[in-house]
PDB file of N, CA and C in Angstrom:
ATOM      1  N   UNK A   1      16.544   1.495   8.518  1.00  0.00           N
ATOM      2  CA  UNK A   1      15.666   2.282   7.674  1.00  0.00           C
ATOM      3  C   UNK A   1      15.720   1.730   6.244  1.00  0.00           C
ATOM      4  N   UNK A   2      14.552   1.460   5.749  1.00  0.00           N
ATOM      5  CA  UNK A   2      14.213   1.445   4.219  1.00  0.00           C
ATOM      6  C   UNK A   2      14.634   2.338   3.386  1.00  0.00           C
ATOM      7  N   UNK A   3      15.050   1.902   2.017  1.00  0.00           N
ATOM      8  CA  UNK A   3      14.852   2.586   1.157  1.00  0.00           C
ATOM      9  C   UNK A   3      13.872   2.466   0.171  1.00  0.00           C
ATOM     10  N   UNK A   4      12.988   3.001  -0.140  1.00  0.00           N
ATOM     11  CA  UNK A   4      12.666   3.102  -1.528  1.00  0.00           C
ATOM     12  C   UNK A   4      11.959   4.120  -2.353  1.00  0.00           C
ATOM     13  N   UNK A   5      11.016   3.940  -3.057  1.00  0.00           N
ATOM     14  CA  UNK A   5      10.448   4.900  -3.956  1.00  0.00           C
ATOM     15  C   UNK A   5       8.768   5.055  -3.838  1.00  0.00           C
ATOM     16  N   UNK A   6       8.220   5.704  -3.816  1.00  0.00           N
ATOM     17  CA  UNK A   6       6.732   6.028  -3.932  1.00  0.00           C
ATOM     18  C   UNK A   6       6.584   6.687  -4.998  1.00  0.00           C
ATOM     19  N   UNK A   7       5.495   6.140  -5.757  1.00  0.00           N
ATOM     20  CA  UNK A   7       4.725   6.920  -6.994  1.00  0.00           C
ATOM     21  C   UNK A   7       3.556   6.441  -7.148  1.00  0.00           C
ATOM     22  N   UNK A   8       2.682   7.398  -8.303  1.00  0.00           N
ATOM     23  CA  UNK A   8       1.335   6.618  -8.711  1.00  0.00           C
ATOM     24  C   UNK A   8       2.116   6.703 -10.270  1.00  0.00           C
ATOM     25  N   UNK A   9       1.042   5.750 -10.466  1.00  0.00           N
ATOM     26  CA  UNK A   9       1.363   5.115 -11.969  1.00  0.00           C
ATOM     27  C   UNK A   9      -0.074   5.160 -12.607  1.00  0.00           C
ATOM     28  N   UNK A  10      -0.881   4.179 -13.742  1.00  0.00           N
ATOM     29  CA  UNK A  10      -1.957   4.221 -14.221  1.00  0.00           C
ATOM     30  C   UNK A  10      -2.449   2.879 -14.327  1.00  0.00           C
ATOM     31  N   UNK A  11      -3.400   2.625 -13.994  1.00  0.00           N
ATOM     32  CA  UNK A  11      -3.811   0.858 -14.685  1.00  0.00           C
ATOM     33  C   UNK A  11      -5.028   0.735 -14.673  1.00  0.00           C
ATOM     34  N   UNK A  12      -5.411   0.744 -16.091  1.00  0.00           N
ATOM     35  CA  UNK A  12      -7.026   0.649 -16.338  1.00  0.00           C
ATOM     36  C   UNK A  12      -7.868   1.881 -15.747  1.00  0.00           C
ATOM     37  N   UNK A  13      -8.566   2.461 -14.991  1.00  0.00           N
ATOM     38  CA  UNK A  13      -9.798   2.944 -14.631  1.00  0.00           C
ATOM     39  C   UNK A  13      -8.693   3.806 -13.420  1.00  0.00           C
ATOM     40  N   UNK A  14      -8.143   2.858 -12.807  1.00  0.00           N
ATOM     41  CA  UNK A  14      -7.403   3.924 -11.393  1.00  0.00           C
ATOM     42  C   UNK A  14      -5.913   3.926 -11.660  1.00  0.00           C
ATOM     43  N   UNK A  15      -5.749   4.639 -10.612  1.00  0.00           N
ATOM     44  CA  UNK A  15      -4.346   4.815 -10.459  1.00  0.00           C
ATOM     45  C   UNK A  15      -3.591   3.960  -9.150  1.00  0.00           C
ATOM     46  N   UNK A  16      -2.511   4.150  -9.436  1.00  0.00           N
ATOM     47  CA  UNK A  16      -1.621   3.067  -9.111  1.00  0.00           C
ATOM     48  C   UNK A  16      -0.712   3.443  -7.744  1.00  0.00           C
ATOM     49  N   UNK A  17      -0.850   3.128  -6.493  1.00  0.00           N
ATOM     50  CA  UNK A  17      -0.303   3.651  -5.762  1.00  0.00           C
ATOM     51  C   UNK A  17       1.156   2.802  -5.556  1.00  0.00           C
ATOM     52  N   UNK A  18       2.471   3.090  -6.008  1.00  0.00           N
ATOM     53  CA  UNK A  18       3.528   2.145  -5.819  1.00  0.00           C
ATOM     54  C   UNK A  18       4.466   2.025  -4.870  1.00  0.00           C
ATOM     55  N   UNK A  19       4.837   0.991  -4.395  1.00  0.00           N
ATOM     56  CA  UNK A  19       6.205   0.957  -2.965  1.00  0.00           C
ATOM     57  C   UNK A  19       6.936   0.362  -3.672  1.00  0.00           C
ATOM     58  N   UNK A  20       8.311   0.909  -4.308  1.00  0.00           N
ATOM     59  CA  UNK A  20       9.088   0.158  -4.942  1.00  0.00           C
ATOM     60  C   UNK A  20      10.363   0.190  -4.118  1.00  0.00           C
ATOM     61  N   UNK A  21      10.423  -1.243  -3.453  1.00  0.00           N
ATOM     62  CA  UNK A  21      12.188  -1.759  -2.607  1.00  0.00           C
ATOM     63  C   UNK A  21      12.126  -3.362  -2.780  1.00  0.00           C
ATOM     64  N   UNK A  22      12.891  -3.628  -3.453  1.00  0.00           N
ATOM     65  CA  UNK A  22      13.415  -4.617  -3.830  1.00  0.00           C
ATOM     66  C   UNK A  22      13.774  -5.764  -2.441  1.00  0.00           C
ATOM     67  N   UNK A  23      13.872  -5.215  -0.996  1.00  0.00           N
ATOM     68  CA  UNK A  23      14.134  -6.150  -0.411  1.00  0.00           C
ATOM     69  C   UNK A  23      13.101  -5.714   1.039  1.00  0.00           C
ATOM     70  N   UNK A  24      11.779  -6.130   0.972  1.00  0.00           N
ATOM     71  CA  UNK A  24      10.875  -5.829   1.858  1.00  0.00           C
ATOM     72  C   UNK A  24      10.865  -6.776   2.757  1.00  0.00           C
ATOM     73  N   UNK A  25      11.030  -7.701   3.907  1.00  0.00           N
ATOM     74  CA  UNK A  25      10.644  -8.397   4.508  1.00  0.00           C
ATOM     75  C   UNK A  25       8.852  -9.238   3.920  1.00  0.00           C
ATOM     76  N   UNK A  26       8.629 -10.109   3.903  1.00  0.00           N
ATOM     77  CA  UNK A  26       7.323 -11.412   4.013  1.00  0.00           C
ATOM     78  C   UNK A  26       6.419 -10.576   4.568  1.00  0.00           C
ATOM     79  N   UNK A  27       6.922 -10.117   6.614  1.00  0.00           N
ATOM     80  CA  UNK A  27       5.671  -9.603   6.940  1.00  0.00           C
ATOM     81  C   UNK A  27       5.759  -8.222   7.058  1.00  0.00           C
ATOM     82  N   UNK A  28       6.652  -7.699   5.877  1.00  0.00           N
ATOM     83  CA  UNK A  28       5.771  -6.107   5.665  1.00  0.00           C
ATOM     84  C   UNK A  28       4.704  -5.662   5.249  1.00  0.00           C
ATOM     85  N   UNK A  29       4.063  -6.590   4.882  1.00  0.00           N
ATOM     86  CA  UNK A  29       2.218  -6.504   4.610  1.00  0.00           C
ATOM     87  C   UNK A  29       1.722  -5.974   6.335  1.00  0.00           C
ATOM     88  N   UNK A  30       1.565  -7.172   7.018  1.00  0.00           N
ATOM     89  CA  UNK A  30       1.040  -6.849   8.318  1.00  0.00           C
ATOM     90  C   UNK A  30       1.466  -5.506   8.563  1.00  0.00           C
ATOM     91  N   UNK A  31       3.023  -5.114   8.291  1.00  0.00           N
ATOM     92  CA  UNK A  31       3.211  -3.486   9.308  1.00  0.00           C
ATOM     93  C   UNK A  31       2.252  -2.524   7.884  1.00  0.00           C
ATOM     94  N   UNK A  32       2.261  -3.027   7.203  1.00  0.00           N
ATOM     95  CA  UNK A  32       1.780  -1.911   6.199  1.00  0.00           C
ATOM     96  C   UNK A  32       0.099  -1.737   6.449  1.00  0.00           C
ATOM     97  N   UNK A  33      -0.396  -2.660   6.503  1.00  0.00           N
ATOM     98  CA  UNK A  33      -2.008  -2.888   6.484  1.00  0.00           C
ATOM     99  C   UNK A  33      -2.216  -2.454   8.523  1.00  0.00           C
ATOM    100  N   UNK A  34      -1.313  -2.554   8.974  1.00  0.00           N
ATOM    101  CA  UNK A  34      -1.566  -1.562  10.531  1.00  0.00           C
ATOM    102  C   UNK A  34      -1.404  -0.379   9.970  1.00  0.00           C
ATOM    103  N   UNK A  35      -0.477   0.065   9.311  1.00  0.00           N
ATOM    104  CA  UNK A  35      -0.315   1.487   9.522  1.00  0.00           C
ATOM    105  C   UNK A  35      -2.047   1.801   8.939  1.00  0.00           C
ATOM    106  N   UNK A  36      -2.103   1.328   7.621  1.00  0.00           N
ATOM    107  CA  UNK A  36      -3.527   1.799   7.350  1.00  0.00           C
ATOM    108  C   UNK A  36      -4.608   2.041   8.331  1.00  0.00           C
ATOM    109  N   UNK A  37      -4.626   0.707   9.143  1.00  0.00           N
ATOM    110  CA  UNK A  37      -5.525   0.793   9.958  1.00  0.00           C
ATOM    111  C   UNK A  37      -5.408   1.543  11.279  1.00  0.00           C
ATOM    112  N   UNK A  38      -4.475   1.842  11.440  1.00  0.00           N
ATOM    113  CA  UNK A  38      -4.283   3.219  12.455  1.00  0.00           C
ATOM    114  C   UNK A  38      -4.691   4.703  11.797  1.00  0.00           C
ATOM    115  N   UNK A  39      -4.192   4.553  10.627  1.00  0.00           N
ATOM    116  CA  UNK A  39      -3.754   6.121  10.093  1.00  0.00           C
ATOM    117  C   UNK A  39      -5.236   6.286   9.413  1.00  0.00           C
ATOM    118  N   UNK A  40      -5.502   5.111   8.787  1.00  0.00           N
ATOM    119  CA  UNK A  40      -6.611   5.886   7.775  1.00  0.00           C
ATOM    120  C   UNK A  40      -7.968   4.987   8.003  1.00  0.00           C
ATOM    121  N   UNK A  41      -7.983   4.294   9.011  1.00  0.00           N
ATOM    122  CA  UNK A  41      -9.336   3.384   9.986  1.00  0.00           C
ATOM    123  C   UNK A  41      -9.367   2.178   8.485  1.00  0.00           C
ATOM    124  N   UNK A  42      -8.828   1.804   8.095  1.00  0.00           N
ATOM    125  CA  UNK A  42      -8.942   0.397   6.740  1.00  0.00           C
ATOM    126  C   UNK A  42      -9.222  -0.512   8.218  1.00  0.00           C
ATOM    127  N   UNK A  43     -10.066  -1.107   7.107  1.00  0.00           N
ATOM    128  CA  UNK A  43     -10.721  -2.823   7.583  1.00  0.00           C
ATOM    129  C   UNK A  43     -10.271  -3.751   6.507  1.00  0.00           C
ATOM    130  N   UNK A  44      -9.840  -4.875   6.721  1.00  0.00           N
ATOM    131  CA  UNK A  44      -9.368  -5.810   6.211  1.00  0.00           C
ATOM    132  C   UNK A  44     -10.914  -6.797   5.683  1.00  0.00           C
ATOM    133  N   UNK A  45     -10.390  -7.041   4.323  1.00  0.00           N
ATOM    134  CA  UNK A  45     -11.636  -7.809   3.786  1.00  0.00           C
ATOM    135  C   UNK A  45     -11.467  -9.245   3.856  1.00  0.00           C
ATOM    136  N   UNK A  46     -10.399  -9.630   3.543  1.00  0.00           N
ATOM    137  CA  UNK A  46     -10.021 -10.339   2.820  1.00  0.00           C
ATOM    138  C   UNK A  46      -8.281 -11.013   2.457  1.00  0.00           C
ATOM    139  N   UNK A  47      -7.783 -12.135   2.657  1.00  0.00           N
ATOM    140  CA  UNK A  47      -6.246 -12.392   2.966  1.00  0.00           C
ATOM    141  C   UNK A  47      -5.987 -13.096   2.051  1.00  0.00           C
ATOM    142  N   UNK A  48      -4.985 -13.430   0.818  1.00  0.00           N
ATOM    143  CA  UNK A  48      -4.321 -14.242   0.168  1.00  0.00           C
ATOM    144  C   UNK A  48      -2.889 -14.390   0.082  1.00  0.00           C
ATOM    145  N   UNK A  49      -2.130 -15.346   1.093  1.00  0.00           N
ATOM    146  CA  UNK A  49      -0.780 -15.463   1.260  1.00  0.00           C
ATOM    147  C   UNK A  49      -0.444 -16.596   0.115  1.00  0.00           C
ATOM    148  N   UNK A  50       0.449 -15.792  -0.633  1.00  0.00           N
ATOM    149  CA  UNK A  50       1.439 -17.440  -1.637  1.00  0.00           C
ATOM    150  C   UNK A  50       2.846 -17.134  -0.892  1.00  0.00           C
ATOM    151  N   UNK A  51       3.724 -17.953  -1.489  1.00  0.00           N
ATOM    152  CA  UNK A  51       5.265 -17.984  -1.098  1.00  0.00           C
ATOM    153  C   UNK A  51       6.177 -16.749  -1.228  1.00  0.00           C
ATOM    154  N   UNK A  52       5.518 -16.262  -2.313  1.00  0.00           N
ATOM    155  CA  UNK A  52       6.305 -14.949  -2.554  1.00  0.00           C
ATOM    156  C   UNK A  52       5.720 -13.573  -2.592  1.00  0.00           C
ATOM    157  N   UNK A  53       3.979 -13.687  -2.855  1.00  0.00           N
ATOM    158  CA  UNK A  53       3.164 -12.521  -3.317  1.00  0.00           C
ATOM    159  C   UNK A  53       2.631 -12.740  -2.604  1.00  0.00           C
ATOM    160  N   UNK A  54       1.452 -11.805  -1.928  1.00  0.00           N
ATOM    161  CA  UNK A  54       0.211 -11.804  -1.299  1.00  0.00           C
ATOM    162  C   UNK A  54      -0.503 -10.787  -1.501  1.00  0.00           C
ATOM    163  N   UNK A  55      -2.200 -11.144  -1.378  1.00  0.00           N
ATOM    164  CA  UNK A  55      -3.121  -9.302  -1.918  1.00  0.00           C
ATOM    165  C   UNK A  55      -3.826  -9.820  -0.563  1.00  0.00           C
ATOM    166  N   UNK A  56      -3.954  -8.500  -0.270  1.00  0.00           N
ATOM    167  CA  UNK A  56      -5.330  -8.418   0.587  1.00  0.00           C
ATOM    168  C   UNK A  56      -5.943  -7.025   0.091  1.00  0.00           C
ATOM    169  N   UNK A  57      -7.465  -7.668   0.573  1.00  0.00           N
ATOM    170  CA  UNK A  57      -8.080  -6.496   0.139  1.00  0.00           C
ATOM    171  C   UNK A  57      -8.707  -5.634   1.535  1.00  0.00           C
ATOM    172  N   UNK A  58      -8.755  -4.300   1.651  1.00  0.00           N
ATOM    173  CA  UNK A  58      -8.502  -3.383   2.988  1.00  0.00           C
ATOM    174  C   UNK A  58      -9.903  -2.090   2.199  1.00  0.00           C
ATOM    175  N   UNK A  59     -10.856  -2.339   3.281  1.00  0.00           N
ATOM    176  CA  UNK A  59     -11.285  -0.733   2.716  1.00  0.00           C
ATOM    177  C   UNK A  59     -11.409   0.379   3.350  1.00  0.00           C
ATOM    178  N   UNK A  60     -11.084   1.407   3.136  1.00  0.00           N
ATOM    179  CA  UNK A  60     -11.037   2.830   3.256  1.00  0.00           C
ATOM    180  C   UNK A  60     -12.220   3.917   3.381  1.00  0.00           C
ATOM    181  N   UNK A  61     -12.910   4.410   3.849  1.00  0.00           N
ATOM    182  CA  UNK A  61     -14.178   5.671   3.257  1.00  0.00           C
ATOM    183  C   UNK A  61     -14.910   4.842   2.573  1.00  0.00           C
ATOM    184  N   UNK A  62     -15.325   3.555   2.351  1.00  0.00           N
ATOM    185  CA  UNK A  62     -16.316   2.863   1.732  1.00  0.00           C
ATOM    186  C   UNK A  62     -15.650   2.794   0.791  1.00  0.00           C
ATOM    187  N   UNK A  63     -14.638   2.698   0.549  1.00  0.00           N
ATOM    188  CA  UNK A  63     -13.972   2.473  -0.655  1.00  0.00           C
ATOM    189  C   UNK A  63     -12.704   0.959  -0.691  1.00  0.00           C
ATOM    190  N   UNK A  64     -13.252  -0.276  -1.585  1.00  0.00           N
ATOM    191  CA  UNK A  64     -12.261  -1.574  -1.371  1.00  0.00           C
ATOM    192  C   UNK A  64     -11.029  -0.791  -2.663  1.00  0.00           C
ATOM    193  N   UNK A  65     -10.110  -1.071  -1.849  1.00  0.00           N
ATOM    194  CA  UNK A  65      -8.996  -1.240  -2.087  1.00  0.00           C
ATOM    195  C   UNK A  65      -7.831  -2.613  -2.050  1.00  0.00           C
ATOM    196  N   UNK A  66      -7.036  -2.881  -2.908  1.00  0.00           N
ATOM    197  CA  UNK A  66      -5.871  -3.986  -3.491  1.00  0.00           C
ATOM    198  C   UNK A  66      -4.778  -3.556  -3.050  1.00  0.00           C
ATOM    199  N   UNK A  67      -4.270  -4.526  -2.161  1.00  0.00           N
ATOM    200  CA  UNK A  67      -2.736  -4.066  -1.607  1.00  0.00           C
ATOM    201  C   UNK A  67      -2.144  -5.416  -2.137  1.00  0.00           C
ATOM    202  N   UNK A  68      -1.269  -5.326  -2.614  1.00  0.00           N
ATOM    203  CA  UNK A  68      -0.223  -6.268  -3.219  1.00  0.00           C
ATOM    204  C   UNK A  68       0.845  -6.585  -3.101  1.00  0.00           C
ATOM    205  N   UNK A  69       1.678  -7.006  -2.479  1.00  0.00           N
ATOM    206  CA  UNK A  69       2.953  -7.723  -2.089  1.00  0.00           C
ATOM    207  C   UNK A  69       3.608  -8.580  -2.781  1.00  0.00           C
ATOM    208  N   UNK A  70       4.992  -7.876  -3.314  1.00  0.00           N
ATOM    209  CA  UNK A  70       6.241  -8.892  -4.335  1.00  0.00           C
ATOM    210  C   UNK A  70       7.272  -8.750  -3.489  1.00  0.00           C
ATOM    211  N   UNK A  71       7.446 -10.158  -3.055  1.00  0.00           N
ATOM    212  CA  UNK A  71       8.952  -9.950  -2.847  1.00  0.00           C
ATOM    213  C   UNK A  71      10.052  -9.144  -3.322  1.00  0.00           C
ATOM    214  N   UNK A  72      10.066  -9.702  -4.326  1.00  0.00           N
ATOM    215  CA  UNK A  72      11.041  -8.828  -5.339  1.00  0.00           C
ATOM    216  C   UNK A  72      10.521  -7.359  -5.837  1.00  0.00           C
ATOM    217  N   UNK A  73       9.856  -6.719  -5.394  1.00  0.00           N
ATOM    218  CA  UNK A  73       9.539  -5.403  -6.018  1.00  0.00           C
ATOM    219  C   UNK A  73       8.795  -4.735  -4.898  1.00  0.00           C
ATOM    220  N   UNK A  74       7.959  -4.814  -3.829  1.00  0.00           N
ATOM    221  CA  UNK A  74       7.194  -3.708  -2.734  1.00  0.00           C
ATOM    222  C   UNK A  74       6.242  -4.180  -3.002  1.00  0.00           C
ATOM    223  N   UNK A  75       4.788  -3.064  -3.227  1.00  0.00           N
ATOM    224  CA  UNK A  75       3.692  -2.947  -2.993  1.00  0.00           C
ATOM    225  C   UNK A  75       2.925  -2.138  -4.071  1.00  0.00           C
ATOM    226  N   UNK A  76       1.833  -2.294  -4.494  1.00  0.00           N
ATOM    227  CA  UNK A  76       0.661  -1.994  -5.388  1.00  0.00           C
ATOM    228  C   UNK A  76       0.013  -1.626  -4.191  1.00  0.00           C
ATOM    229  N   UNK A  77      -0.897  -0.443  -4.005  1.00  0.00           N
ATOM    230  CA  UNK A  77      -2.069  -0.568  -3.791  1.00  0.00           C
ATOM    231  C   UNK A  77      -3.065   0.700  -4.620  1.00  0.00           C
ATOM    232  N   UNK A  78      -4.419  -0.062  -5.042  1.00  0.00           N
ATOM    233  CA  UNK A  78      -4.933   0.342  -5.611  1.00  0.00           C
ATOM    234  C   UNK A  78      -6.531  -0.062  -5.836  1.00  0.00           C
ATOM    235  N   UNK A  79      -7.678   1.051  -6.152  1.00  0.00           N
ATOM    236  CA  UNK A  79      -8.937   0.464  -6.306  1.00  0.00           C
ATOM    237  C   UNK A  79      -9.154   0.723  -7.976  1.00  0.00           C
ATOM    238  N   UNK A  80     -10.104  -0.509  -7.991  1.00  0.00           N
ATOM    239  CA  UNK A  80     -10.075  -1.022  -9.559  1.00  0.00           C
ATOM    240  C   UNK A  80     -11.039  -0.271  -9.941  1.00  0.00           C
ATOM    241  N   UNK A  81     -12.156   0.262  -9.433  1.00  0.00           N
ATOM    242  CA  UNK A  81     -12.936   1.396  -9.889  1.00  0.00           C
ATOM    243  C   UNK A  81     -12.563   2.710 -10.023  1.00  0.00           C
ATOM    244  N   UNK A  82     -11.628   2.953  -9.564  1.00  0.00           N
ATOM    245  CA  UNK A  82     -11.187   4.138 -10.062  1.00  0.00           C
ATOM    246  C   UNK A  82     -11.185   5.570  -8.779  1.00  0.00           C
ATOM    247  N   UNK A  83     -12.524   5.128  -7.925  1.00  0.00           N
ATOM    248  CA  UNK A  83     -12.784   5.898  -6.926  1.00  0.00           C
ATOM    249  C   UNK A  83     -12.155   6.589  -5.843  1.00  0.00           C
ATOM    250  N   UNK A  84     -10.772   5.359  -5.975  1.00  0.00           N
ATOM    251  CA  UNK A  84     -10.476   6.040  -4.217  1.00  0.00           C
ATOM    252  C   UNK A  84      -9.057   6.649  -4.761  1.00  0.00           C
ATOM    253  N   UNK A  85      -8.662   7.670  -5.707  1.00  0.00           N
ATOM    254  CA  UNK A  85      -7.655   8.053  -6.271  1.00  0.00           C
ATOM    255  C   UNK A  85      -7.223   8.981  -5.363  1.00  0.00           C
ATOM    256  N   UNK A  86      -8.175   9.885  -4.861  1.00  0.00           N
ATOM    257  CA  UNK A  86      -7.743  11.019  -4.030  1.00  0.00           C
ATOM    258  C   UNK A  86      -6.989  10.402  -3.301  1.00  0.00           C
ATOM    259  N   UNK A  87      -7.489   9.497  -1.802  1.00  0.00           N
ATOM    260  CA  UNK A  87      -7.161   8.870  -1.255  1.00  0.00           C
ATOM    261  C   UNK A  87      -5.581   8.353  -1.427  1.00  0.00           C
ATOM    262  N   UNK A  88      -5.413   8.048  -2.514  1.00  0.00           N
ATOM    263  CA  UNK A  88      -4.004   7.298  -2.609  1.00  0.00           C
ATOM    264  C   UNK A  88      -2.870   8.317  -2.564  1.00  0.00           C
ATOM    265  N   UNK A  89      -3.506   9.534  -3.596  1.00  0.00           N
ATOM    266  CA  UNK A  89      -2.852  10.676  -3.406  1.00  0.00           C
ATOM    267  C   UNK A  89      -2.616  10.996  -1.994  1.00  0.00           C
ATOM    268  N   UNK A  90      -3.366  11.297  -1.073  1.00  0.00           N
ATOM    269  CA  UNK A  90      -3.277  11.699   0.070  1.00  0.00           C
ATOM    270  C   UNK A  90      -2.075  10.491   1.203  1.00  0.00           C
ATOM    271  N   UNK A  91      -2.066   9.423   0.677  1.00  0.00           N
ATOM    272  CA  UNK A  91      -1.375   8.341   1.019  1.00  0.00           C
ATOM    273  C   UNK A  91       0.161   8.323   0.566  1.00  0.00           C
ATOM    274  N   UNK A  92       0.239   8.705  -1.028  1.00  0.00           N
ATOM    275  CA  UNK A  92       1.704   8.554  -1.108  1.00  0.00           C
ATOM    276  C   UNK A  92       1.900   9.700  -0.595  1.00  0.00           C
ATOM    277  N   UNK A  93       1.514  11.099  -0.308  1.00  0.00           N
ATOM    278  CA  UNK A  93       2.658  12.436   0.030  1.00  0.00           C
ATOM    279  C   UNK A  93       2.493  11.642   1.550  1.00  0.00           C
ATOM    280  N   UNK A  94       1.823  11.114   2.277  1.00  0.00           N
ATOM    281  CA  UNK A  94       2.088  10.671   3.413  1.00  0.00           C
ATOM    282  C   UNK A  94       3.328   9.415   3.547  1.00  0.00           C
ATOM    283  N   UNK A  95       3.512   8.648   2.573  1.00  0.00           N
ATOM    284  CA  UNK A  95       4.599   7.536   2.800  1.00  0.00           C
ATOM    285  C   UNK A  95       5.905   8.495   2.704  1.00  0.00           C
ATOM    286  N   UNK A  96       5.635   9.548   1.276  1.00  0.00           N
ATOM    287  CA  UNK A  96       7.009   9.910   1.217  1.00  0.00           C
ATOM    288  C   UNK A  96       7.260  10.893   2.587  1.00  0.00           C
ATOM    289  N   UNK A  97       6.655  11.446   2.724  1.00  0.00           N
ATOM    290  CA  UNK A  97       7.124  12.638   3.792  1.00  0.00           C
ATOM    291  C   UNK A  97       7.547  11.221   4.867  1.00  0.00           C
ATOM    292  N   UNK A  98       7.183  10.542   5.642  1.00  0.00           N
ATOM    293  CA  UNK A  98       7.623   9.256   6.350  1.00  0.00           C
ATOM    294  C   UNK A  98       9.241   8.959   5.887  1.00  0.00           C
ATOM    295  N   UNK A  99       9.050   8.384   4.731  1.00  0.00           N
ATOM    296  CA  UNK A  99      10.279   7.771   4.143  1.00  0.00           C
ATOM    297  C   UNK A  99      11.748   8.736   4.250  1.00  0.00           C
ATOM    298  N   UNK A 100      10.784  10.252   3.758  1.00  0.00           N
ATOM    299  CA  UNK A 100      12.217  11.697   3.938  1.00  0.00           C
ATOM    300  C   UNK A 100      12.823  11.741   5.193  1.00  0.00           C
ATOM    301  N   UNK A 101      11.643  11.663   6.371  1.00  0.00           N
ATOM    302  CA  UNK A 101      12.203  11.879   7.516  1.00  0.00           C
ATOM    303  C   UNK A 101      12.641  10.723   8.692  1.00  0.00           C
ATOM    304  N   UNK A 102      12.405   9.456   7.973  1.00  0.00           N
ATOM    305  CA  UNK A 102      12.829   8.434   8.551  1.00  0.00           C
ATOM    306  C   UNK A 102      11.869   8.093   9.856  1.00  0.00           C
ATOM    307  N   UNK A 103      10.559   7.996   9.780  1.00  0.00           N
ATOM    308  CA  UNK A 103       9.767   7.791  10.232  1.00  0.00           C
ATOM    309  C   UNK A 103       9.340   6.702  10.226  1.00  0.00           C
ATOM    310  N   UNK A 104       9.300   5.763  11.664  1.00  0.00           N
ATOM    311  CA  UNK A 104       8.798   4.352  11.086  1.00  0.00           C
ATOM    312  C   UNK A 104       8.198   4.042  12.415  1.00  0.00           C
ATOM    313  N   UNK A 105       7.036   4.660  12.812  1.00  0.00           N
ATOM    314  CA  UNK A 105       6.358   4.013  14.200  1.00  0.00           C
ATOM    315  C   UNK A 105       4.939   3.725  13.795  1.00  0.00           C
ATOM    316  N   UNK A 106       4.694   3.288  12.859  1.00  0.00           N
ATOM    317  CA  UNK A 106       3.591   2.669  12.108  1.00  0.00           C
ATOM    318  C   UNK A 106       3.449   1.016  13.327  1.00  0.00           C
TER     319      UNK A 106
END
């Protein structure tokens, strides 16, 4: 089991959906961008793998969304218009309630 932290934060126009654990596995993108696409029907737009970071972009309710991957730090995800805020809301009380109860069949 993971540890880490969920929050929103602020950046520019939207808000900031955060996965902060310092030691995520490379392909915790893939389990992360399934869970989306099980839990909340996301379609994948779009893939950019580097050595250490990667974004893909995934959309939601007609809404594109930025998922972001640091090695060293978790996950960003977030839409740059500002639109899909609810959404994220509705996303982190869903990671954390996961994370409380040690839930991981994503």
């Amino acid at each position: 089991m993971y540890t880490a932290v969920v929050f929103m934060s602020k950046k520019g126009k939207s808000h900031v959906l955060e996965i902060i654990h310092n030691n995520l596995p490379y392909e915790s993108m893939e389990k992360l961008v399934k869970f989306l696409e099980s839990r909340y029907a996301a379609t994948v737009l779009e893939k950019y793998d580097g050595p250490a970071t990667r974004r893909w972009f995934v959309e939601i309710e007609g809404t594109r969304y930025t998922v972001d991957y640091f090695d060293d730090a978790g996950f960003d995800i977030f839409a740059e218009d500002g639109t899909g805020d609810a959404l994220l809301e509705k996303l982190a009380a869903d990671l954390k309630a996961r994370l409380a109860t040690g839930t991981d069949d994503s």
